[in-house]
C-alpha atoms as a PDB file:
ATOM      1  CA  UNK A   1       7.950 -55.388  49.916  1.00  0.00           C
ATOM      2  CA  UNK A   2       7.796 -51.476  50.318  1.00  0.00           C
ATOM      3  CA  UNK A   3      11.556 -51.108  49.470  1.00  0.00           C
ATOM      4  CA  UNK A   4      11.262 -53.548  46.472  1.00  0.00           C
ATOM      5  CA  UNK A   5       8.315 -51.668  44.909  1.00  0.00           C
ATOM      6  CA  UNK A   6       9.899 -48.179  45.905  1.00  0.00           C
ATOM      7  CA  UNK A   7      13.030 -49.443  43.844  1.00  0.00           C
ATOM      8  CA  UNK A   8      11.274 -50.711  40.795  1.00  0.00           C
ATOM      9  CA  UNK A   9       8.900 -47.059  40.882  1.00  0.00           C
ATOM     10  CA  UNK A  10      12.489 -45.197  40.951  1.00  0.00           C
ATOM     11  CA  UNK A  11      13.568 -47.478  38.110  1.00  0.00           C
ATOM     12  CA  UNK A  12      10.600 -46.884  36.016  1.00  0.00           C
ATOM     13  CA  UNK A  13      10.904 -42.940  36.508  1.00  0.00           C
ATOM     14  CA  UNK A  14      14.334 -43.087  35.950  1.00  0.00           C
ATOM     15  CA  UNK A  15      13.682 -45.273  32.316  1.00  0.00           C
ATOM     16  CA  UNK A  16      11.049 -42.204  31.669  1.00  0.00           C
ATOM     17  CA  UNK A  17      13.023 -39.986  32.139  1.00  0.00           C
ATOM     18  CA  UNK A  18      15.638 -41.439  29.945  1.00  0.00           C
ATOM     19  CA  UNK A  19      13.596 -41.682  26.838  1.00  0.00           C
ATOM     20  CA  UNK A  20      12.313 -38.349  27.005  1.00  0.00           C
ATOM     21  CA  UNK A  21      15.486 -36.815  27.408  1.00  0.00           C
ATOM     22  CA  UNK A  22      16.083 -37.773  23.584  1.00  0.00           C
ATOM     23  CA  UNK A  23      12.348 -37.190  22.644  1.00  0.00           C
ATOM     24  CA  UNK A  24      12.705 -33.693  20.982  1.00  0.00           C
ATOM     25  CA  UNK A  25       9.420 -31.632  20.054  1.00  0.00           C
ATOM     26  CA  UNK A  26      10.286 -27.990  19.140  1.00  0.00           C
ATOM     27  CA  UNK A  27      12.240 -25.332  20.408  1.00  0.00           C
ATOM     28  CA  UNK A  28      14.194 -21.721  19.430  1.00  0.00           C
ATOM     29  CA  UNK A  29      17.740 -22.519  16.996  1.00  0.00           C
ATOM     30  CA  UNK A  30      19.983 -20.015  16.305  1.00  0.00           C
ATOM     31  CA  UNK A  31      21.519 -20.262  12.265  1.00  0.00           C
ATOM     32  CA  UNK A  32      24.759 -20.914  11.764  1.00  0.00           C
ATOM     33  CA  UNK A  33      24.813 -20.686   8.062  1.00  0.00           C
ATOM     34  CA  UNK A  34      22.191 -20.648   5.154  1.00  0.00           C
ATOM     35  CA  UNK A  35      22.259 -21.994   2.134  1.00  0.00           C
ATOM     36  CA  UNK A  36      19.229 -20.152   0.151  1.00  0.00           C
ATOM     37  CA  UNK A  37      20.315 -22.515  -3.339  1.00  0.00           C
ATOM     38  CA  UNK A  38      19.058 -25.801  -1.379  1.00  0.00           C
ATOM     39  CA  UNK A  39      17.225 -24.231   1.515  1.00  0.00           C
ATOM     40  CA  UNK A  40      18.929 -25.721   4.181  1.00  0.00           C
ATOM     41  CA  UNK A  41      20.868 -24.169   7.326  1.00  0.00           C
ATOM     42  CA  UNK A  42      23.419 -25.280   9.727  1.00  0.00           C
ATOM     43  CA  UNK A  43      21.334 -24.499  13.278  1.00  0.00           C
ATOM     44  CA  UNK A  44      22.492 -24.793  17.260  1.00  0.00           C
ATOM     45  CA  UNK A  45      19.447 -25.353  19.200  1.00  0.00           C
ATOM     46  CA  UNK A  46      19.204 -22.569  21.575  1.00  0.00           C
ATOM     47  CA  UNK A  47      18.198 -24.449  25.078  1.00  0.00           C
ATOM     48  CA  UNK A  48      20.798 -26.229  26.545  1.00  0.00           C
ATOM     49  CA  UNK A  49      20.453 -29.834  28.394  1.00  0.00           C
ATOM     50  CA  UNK A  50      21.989 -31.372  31.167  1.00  0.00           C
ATOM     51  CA  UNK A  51      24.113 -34.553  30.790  1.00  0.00           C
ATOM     52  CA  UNK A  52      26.051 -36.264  33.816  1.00  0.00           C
ATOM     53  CA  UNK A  53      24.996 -33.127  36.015  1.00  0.00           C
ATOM     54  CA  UNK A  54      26.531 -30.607  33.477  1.00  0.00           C
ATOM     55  CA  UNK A  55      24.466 -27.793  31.406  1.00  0.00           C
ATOM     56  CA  UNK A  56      26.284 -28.517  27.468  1.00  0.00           C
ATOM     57  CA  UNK A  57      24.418 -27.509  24.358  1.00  0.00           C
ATOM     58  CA  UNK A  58      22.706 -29.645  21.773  1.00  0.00           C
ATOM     59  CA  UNK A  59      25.060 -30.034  19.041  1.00  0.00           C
ATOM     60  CA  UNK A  60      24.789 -28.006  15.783  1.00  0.00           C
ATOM     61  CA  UNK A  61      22.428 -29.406  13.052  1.00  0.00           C
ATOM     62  CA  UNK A  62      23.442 -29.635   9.768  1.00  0.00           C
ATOM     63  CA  UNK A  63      21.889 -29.740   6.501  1.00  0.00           C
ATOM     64  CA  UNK A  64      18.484 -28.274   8.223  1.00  0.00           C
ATOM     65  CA  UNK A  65      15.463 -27.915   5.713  1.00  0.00           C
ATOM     66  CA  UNK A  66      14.256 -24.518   5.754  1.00  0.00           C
ATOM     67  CA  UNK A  67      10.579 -23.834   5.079  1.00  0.00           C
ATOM     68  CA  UNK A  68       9.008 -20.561   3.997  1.00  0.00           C
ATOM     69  CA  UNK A  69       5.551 -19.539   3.391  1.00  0.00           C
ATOM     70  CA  UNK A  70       4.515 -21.917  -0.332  1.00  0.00           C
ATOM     71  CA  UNK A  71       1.315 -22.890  -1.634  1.00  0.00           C
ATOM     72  CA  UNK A  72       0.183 -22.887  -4.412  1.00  0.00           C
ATOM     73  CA  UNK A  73       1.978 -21.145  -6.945  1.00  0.00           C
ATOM     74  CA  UNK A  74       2.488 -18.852  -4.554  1.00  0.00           C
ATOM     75  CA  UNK A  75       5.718 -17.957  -1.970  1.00  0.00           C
ATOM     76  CA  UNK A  76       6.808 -15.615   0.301  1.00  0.00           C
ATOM     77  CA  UNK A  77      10.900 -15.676   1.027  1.00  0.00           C
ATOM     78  CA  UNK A  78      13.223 -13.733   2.485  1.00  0.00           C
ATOM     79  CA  UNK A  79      16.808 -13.683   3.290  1.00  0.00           C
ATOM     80  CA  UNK A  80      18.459 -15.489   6.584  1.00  0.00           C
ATOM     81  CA  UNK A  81      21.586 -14.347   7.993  1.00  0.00           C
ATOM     82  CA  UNK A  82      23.551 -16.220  10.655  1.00  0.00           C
ATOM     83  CA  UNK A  83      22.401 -15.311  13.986  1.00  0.00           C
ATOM     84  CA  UNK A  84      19.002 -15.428  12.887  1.00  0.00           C
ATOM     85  CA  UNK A  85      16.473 -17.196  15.304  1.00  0.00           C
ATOM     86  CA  UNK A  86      13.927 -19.521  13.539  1.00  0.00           C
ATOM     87  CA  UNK A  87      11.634 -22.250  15.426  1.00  0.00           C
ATOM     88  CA  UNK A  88      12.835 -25.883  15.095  1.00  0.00           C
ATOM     89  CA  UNK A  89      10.059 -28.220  15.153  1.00  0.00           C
ATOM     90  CA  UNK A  90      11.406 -31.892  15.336  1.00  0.00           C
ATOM     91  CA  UNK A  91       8.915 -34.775  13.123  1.00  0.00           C
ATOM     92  CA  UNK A  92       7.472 -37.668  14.358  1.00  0.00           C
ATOM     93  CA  UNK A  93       9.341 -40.203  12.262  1.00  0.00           C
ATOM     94  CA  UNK A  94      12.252 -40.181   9.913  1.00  0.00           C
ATOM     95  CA  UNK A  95      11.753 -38.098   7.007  1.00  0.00           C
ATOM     96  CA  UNK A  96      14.716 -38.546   5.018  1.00  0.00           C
ATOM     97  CA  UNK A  97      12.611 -40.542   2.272  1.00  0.00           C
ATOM     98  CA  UNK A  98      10.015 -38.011   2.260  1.00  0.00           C
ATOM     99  CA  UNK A  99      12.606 -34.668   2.071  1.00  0.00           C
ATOM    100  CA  UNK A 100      13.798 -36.605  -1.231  1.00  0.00           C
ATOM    101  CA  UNK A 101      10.707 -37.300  -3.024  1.00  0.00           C
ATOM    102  CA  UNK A 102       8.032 -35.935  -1.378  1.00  0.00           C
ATOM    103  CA  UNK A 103       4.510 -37.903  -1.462  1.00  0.00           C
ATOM    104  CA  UNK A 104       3.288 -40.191   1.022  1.00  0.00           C
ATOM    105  CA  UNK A 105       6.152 -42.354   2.120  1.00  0.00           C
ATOM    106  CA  UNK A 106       7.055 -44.882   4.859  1.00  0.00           C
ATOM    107  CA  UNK A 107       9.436 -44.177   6.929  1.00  0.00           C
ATOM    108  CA  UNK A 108      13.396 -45.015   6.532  1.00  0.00           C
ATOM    109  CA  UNK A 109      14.165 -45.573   9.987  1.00  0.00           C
ATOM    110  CA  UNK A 110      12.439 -46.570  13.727  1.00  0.00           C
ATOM    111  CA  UNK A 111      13.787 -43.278  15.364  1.00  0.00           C
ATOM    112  CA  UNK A 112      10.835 -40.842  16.583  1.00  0.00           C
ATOM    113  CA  UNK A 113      11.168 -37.157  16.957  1.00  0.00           C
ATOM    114  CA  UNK A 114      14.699 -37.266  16.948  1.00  0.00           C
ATOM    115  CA  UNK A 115      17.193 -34.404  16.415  1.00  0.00           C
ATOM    116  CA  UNK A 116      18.135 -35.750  12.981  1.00  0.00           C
ATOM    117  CA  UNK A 117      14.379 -34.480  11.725  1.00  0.00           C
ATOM    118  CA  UNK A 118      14.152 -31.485  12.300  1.00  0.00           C
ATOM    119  CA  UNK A 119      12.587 -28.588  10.129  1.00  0.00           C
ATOM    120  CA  UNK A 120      12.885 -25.212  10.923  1.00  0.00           C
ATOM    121  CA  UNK A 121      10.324 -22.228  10.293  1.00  0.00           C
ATOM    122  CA  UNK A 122      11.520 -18.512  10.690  1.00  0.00           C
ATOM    123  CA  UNK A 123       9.104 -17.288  12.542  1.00  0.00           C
ATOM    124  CA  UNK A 124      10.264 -17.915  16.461  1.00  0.00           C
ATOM    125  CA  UNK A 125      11.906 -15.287  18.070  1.00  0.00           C
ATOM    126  CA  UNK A 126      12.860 -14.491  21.682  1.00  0.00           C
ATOM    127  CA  UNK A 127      10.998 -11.176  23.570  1.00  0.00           C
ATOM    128  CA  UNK A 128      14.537  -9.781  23.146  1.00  0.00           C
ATOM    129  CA  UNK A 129      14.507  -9.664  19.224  1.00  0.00           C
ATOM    130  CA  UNK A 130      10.584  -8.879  19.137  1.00  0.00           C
ATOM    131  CA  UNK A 131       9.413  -6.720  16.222  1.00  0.00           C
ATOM    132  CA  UNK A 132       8.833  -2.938  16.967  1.00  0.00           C
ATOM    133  CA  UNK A 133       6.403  -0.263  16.379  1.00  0.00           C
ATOM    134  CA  UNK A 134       4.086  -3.238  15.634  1.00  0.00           C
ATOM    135  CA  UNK A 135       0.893  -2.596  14.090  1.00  0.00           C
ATOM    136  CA  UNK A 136      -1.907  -4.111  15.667  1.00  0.00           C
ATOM    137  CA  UNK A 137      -4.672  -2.853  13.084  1.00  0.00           C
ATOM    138  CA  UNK A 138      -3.063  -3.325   9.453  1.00  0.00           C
ATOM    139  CA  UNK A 139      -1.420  -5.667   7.440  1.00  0.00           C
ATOM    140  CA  UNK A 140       1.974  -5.434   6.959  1.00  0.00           C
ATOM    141  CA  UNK A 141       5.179  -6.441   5.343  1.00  0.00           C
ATOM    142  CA  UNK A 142       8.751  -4.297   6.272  1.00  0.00           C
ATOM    143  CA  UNK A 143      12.200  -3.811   6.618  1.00  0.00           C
ATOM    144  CA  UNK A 144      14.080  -3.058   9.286  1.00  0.00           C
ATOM    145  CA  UNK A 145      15.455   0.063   7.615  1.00  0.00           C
ATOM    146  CA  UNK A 146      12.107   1.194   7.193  1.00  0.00           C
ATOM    147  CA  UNK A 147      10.611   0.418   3.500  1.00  0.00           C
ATOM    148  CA  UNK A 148       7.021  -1.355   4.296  1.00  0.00           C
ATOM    149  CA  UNK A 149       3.779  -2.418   2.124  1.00  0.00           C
ATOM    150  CA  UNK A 150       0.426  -1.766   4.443  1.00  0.00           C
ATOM    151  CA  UNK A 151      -2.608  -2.598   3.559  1.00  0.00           C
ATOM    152  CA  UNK A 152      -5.950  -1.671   5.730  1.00  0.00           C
ATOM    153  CA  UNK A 153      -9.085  -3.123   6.531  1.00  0.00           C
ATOM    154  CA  UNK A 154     -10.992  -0.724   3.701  1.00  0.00           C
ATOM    155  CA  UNK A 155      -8.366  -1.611   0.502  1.00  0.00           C
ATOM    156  CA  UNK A 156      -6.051   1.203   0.507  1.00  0.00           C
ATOM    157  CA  UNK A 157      -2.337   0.480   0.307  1.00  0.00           C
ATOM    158  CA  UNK A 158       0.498   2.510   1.757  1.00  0.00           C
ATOM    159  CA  UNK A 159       4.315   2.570   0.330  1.00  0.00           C
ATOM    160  CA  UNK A 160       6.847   3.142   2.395  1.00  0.00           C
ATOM    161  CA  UNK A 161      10.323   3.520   0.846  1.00  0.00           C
ATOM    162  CA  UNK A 162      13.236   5.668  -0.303  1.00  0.00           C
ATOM    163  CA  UNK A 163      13.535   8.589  -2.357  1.00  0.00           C
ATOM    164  CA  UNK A 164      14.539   6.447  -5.024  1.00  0.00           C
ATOM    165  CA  UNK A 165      11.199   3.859  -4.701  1.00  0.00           C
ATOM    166  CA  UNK A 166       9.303   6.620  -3.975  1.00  0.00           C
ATOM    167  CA  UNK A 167       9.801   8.856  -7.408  1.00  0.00           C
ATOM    168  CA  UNK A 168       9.800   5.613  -9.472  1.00  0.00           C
ATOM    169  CA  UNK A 169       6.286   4.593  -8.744  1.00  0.00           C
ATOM    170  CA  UNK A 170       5.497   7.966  -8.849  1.00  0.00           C
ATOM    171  CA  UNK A 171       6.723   8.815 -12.067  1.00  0.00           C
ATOM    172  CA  UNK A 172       4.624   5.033 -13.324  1.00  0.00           C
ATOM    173  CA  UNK A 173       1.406   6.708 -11.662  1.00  0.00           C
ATOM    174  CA  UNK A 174       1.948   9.860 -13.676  1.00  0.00           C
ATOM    175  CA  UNK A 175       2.682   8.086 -16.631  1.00  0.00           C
ATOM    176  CA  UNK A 176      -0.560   5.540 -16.369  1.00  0.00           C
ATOM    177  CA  UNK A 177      -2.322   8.963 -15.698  1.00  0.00           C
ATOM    178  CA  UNK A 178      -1.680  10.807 -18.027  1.00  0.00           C
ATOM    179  CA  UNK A 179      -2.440   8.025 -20.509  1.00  0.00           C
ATOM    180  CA  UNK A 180      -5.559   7.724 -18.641  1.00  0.00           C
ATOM    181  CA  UNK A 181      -6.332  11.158 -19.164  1.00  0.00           C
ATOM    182  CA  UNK A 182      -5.681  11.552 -23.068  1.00  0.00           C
ATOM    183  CA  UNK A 183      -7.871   8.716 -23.551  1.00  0.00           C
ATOM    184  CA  UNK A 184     -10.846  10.529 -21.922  1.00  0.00           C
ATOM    185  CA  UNK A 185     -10.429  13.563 -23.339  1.00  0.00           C
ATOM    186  CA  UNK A 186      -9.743  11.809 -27.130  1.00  0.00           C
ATOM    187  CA  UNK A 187     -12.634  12.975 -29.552  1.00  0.00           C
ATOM    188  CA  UNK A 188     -13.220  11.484 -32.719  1.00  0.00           C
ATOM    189  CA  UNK A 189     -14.981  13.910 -35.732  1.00  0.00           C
ATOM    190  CA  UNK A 190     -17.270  12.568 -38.467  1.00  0.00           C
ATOM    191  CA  UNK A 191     -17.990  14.399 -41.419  1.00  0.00           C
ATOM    192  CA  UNK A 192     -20.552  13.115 -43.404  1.00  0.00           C
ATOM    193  CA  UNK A 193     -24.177  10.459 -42.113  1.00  0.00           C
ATOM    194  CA  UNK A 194     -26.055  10.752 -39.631  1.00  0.00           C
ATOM    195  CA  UNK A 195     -24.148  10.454 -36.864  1.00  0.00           C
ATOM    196  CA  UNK A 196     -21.983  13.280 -38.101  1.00  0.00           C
ATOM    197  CA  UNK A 197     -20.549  15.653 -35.438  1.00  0.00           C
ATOM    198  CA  UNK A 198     -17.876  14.781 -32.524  1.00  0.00           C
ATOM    199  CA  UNK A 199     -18.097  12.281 -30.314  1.00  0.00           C
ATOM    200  CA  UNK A 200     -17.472  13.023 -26.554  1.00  0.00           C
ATOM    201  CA  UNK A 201     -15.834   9.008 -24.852  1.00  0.00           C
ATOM    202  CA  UNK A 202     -17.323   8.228 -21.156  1.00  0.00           C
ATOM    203  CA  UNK A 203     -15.534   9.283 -17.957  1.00  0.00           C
ATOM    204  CA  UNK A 204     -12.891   6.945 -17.216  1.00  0.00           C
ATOM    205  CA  UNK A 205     -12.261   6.044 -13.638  1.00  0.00           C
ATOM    206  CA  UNK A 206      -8.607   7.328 -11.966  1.00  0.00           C
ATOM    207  CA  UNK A 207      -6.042   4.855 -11.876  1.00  0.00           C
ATOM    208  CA  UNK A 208      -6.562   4.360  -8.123  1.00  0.00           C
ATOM    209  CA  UNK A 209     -10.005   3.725  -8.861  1.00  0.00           C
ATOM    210  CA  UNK A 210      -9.387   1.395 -11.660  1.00  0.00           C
ATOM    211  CA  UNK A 211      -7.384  -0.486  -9.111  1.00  0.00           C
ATOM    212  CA  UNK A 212      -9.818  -0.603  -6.645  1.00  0.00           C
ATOM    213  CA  UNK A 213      -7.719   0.938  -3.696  1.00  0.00           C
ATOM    214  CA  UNK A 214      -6.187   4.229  -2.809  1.00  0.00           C
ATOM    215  CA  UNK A 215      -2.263   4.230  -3.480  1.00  0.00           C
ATOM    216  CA  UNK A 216      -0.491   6.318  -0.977  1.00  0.00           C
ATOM    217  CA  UNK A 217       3.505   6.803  -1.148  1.00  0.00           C
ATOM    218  CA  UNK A 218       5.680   8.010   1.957  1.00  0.00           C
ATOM    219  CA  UNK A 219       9.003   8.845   1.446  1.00  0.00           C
ATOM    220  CA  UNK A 220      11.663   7.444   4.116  1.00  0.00           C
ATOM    221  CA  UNK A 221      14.981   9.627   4.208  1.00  0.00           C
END
């Protein structure tokens, strides 16, 4: 009796085991290629698997949807390169139908969280490719080559950028200025009635002001 129900425990584990081994829920990819026309990627799963007692990798996806930051009317994008690490998170049922037409949909096919549906995000990356000179107390978006947009917790905004960013939104700022200025300082005469004289407009607010924030620019050689 002890052997029989030892066998049929190792059979059940071994039937677990199985189905989990093709029960996929996220993990790092790697992109191959990226197609930014249809948003989808070519991807090879970065964490290998054993099969038969040898360590292979997953095979390469194809035809990946990619998904950026969109709501709204509203999007953030940015460019992928091969090499690239994004997150792959793998759905709970089929989503071909879905990927097609969007709304709420039933599903195509009985597979679950299967390889076939996966989406990936580019946000994952390893400790190896983590970002640098982070800053912990501001919000901000950057290159790598060193042009950045920071904003801080009390509304002013930094630009970072080349020369050439740099004297282009500084020439703008002296233009808007300027125009600012001769507006203040524009007096109109009247001649004749009783409100004859010259009229003196009401202080105007800089353009920094008018805007809520303080505008800093840093130039980055």
């Amino acid at each position: 009796m002890g052997d029989r129900r030892s066998t049929l425990s190792s059979s059940i584990k071994k039937g677990i085991d199985s189905a989990l081994k093709e029960l996929h829920t996220a993990m790092p990819g790697e992109i191959i290629s990226f197609d930014p026309d249809e948003q989808i990627a070519d991807i090879q799963p970065m964490i290998k698997r054993v099969m038969g007692g040898e360590v292979v990798n997953l095979p390469v996806l194809k035809a990946v949807p990619v998904r950026f930051m969109k709501s709204g009317e509203f999007t953030v994008t940015f460019p992928l390169s091969e090499g690239d690490e994004v997150e792959l998170i793998f759905q709970e049922r089929s989503i071909d139908t879905w990927l097609e037409q969007g709304g709420i949909v039933a599903p195509d096919d009985v597979r679950k969280h299967a390889l076939s549906d996966a989406i990936a995000i580019p946000v994952g990356y390893s400790q190896a490719n983590k970002i640098s000179n982070f800053d912990p107390d501001n919000l901000e978006i950057r290159s790598e080559g060193g042009a950045s947009i920071k904003i801080t917790p009390d509304g002013n905004i930094e630009l970072n950028g080349n020369a050439d960013f740099v004297t282009a939104f500084d020439d703008m700022k002296a233009a808007f200025d300027q125009l600012v200025n001769d507006f203040d300082l524009h007096q109109h005469t009247i001649t004749s009635g009783s409100s004859a004289g010259t009229t003196t407009p009401p202080l105007t607010p800089s353009t920094a002001d008018m805007a809520g924030a303080k505008v800093e620019t840093v130039m980055v050689s």
